[in-house]
C-alpha atoms as a PDB file:
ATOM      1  CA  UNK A   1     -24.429  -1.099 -33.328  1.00  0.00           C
ATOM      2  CA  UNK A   2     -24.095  -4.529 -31.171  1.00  0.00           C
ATOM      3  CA  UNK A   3     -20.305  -4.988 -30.356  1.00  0.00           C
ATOM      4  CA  UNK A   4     -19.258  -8.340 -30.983  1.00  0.00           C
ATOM      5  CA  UNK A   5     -16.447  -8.462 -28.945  1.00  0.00           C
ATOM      6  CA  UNK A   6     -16.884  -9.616 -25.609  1.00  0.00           C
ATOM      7  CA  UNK A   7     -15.366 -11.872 -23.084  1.00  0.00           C
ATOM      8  CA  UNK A   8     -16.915 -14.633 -22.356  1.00  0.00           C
ATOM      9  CA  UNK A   9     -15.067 -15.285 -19.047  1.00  0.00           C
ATOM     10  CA  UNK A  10     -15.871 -11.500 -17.249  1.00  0.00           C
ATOM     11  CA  UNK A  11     -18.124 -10.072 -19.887  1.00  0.00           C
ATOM     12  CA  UNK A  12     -15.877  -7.236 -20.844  1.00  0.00           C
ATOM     13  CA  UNK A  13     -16.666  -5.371 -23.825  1.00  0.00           C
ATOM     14  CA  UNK A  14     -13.818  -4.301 -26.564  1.00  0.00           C
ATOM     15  CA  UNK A  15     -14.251  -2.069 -29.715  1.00  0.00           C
ATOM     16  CA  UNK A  16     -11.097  -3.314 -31.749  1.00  0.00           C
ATOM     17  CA  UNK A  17      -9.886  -7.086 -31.588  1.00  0.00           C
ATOM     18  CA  UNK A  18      -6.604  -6.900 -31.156  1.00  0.00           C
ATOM     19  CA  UNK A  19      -7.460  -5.926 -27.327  1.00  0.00           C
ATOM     20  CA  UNK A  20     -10.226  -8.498 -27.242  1.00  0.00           C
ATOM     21  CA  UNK A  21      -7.771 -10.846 -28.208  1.00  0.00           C
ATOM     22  CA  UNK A  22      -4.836  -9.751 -25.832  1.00  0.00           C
ATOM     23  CA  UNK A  23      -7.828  -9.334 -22.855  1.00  0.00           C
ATOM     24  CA  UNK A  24      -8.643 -13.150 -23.515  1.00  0.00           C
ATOM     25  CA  UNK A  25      -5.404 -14.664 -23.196  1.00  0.00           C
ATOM     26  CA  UNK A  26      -4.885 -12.539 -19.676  1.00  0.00           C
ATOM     27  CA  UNK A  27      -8.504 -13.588 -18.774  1.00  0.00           C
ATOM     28  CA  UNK A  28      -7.628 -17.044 -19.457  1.00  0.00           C
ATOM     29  CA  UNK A  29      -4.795 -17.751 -17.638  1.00  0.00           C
ATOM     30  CA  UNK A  30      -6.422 -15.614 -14.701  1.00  0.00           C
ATOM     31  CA  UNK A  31      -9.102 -18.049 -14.724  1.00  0.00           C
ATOM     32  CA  UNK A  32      -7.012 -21.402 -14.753  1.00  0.00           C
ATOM     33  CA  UNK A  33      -4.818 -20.494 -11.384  1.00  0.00           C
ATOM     34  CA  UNK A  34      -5.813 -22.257  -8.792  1.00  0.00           C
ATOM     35  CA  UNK A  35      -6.534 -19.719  -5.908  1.00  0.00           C
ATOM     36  CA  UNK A  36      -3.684 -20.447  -3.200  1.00  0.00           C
ATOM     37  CA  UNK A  37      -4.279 -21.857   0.039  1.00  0.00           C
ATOM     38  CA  UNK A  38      -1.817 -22.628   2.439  1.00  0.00           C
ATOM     39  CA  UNK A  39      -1.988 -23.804   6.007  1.00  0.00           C
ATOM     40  CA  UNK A  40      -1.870 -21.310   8.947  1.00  0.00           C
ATOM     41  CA  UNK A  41      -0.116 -22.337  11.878  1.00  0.00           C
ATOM     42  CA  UNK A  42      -1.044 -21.159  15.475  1.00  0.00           C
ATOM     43  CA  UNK A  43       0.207 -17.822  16.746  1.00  0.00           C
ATOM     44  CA  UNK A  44       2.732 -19.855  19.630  1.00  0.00           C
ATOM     45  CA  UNK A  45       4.225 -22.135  16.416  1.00  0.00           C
ATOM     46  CA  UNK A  46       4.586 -19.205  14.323  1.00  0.00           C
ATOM     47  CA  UNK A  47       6.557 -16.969  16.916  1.00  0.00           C
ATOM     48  CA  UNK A  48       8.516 -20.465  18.333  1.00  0.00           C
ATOM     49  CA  UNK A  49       9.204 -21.103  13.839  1.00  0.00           C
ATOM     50  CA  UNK A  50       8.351 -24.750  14.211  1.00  0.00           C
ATOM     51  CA  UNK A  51       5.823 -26.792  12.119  1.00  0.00           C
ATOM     52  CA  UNK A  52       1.860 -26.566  13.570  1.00  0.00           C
ATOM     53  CA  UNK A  53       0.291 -29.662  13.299  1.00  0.00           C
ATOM     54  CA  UNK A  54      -3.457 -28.273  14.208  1.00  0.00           C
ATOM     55  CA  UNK A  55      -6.057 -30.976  15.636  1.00  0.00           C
ATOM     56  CA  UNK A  56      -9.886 -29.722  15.641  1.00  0.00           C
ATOM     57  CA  UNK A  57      -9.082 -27.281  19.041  1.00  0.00           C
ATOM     58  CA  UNK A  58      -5.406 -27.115  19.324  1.00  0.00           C
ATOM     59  CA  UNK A  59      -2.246 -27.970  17.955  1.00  0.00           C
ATOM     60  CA  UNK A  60       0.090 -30.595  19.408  1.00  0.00           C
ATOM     61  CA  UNK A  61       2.429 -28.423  20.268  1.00  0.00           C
ATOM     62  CA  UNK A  62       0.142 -26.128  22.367  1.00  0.00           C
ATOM     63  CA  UNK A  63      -1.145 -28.991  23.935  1.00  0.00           C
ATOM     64  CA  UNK A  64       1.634 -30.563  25.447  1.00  0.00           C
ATOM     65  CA  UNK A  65       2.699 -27.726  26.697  1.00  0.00           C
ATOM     66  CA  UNK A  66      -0.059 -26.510  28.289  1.00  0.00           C
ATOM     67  CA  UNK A  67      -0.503 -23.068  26.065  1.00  0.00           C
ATOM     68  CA  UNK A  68      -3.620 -21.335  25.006  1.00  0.00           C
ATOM     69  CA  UNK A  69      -3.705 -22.372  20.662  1.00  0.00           C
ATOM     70  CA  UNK A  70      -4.780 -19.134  18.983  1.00  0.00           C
ATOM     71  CA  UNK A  71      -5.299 -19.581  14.796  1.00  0.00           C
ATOM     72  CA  UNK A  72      -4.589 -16.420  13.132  1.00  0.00           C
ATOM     73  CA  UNK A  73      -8.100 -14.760  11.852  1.00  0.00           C
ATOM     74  CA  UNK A  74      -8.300 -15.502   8.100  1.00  0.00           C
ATOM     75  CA  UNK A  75     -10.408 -13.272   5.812  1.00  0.00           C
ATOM     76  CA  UNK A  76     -12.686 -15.232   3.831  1.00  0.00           C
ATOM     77  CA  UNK A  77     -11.545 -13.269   0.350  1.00  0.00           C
ATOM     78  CA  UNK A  78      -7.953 -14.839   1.307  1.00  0.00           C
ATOM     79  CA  UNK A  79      -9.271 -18.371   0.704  1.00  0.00           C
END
């Protein structure tokens, strides 16, 4: 027997509807969040708690005062 019930957002298969139904509405509003980025500041901003305003090499802060800028490693599921 083909089973109707599917979802058409992960392809999940139900038996009764009432699931199918209660899977959808989770599904959906899975689906419409936004994944969550933030900005990473440097390691030298983050231990000194002050705002990292990162250039293309180093931050301002790291510049003027002569430090080594080192960004945090971010895992590319995180993004």
């Amino acid at each position: 027997m083909l089973n109707a019930l599917v979802c058409h957002l992960c392809g999940k298969d139900f038996q009764e509807r009432k699931t199918h139904t209660r899977h959808m509405n989770y599904c959906r509003k899975k689906a419409a969040k936004s994944p969550k980025t933030r900005k990473r500041s440097c390691k030298a901003c983050t231990s000194a708690k002050t705002r990292c305003e990162s250039y293309s090499n180093a931050c301002l802060r790291c510049l003027v005062k002569g430090i080594a800028c080192v960004m945090p490693f971010i895992e590319s599921n995180q993004v």
